[in-house]
PDB file of N, CA and C in Angstrom:
ATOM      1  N   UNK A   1       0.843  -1.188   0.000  1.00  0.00           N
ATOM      2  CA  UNK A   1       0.000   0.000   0.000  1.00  0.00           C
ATOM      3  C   UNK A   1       0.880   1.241   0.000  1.00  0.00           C
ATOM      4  N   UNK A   2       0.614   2.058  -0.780  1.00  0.00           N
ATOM      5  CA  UNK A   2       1.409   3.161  -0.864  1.00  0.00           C
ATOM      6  C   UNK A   2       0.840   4.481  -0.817  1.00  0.00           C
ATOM      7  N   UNK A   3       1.210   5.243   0.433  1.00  0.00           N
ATOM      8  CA  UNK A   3       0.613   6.506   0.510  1.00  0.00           C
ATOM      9  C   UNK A   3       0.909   7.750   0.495  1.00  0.00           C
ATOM     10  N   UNK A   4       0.998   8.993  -0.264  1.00  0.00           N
ATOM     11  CA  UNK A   4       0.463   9.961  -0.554  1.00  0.00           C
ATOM     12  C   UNK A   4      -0.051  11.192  -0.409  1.00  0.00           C
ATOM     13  N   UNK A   5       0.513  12.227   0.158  1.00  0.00           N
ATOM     14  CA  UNK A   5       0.123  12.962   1.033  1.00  0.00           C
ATOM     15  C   UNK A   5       0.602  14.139   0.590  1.00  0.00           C
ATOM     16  N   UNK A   6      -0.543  14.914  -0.258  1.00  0.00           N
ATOM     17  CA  UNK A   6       0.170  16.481  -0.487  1.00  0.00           C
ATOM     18  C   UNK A   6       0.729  17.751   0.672  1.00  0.00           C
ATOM     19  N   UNK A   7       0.567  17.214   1.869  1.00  0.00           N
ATOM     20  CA  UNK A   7       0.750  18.087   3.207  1.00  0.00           C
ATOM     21  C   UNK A   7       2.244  17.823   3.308  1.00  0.00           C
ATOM     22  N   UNK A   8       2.629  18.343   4.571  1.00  0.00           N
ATOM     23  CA  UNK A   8       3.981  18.906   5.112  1.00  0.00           C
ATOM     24  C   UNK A   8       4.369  17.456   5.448  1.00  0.00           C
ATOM     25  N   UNK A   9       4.845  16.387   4.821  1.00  0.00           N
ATOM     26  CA  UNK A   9       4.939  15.014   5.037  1.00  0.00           C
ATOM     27  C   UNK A   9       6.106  14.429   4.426  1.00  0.00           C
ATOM     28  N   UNK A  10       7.000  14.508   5.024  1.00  0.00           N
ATOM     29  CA  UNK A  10       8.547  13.921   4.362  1.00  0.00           C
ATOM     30  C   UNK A  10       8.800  12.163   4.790  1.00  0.00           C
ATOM     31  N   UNK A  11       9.356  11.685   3.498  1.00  0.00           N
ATOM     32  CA  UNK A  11       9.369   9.894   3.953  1.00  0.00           C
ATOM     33  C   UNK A  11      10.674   9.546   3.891  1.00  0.00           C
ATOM     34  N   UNK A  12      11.307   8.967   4.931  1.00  0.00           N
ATOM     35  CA  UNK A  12      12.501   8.673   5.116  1.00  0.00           C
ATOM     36  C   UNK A  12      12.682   7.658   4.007  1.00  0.00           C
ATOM     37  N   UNK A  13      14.773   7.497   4.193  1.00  0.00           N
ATOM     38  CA  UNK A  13      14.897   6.718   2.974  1.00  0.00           C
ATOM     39  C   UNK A  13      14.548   5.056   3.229  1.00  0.00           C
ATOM     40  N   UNK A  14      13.711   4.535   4.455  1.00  0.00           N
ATOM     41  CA  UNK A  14      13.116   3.357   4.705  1.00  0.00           C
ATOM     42  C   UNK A  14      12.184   3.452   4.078  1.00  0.00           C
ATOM     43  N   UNK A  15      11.292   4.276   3.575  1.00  0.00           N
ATOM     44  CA  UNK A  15       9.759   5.055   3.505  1.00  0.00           C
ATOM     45  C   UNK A  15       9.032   5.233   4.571  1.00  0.00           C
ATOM     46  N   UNK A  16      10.025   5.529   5.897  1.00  0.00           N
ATOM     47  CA  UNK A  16       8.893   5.854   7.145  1.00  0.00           C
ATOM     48  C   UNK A  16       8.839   7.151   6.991  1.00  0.00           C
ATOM     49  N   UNK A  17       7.408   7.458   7.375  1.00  0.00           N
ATOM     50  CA  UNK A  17       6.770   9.082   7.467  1.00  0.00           C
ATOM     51  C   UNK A  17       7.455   9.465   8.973  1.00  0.00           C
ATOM     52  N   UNK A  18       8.125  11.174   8.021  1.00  0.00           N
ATOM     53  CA  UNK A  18       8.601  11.745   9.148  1.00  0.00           C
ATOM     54  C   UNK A  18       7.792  13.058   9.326  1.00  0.00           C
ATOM     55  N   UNK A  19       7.740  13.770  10.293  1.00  0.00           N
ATOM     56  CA  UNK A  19       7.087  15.431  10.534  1.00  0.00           C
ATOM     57  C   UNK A  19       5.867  15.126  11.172  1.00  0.00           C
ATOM     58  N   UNK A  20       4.577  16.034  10.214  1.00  0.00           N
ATOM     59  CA  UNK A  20       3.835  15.934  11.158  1.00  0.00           C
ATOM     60  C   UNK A  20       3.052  14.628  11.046  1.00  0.00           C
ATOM     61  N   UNK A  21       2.257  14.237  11.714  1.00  0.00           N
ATOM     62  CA  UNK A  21       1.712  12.956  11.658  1.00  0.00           C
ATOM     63  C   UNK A  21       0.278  13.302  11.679  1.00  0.00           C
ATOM     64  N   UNK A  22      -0.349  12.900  10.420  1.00  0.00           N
ATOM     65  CA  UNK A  22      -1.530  13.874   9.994  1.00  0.00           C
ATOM     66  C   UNK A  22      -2.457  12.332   9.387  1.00  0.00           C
ATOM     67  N   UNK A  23      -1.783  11.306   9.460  1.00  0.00           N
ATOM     68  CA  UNK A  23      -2.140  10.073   8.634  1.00  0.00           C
ATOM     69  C   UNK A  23      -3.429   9.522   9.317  1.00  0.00           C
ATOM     70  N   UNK A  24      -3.576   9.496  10.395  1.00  0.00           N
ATOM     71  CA  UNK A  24      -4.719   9.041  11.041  1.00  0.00           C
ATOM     72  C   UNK A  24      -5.718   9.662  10.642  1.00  0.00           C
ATOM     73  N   UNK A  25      -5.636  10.761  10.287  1.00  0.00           N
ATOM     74  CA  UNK A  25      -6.903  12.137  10.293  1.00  0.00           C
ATOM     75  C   UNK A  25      -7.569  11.765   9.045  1.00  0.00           C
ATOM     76  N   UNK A  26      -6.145  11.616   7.910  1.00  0.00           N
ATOM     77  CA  UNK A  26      -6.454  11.647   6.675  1.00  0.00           C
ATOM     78  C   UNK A  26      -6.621  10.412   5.836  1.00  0.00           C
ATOM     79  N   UNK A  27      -6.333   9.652   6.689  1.00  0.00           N
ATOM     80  CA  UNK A  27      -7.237   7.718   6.364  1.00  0.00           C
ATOM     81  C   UNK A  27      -7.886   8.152   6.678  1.00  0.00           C
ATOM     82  N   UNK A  28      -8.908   8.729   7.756  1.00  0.00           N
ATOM     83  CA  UNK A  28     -10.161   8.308   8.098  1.00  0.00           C
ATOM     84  C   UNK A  28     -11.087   8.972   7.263  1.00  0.00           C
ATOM     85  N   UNK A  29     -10.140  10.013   6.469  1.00  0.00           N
ATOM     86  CA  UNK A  29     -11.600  11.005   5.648  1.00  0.00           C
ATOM     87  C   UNK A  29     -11.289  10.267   4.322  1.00  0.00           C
ATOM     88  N   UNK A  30      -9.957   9.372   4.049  1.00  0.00           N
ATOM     89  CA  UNK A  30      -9.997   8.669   3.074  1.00  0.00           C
ATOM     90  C   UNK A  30     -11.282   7.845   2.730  1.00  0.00           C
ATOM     91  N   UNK A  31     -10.820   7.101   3.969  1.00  0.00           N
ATOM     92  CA  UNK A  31     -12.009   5.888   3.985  1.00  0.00           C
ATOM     93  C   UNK A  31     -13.284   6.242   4.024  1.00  0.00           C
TER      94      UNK A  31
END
């Protein structure tokens, strides 16, 4: 699954999300 995020959201070179952590908010209005 690969995600996507036009906000202030930088992905380390593992692809872990670094900064703010906005992902919860924005799955849920995904879904």
């Amino acid at each position: 699954m690969r995600i996507s995020y036009s906000s202030d959201v930088d992905y380390d070179k593992d692809g872990k999300i670094i900064g703010i952590e906005i992902l919860d908010a924005n799955m849920l209005n995904l879904h």
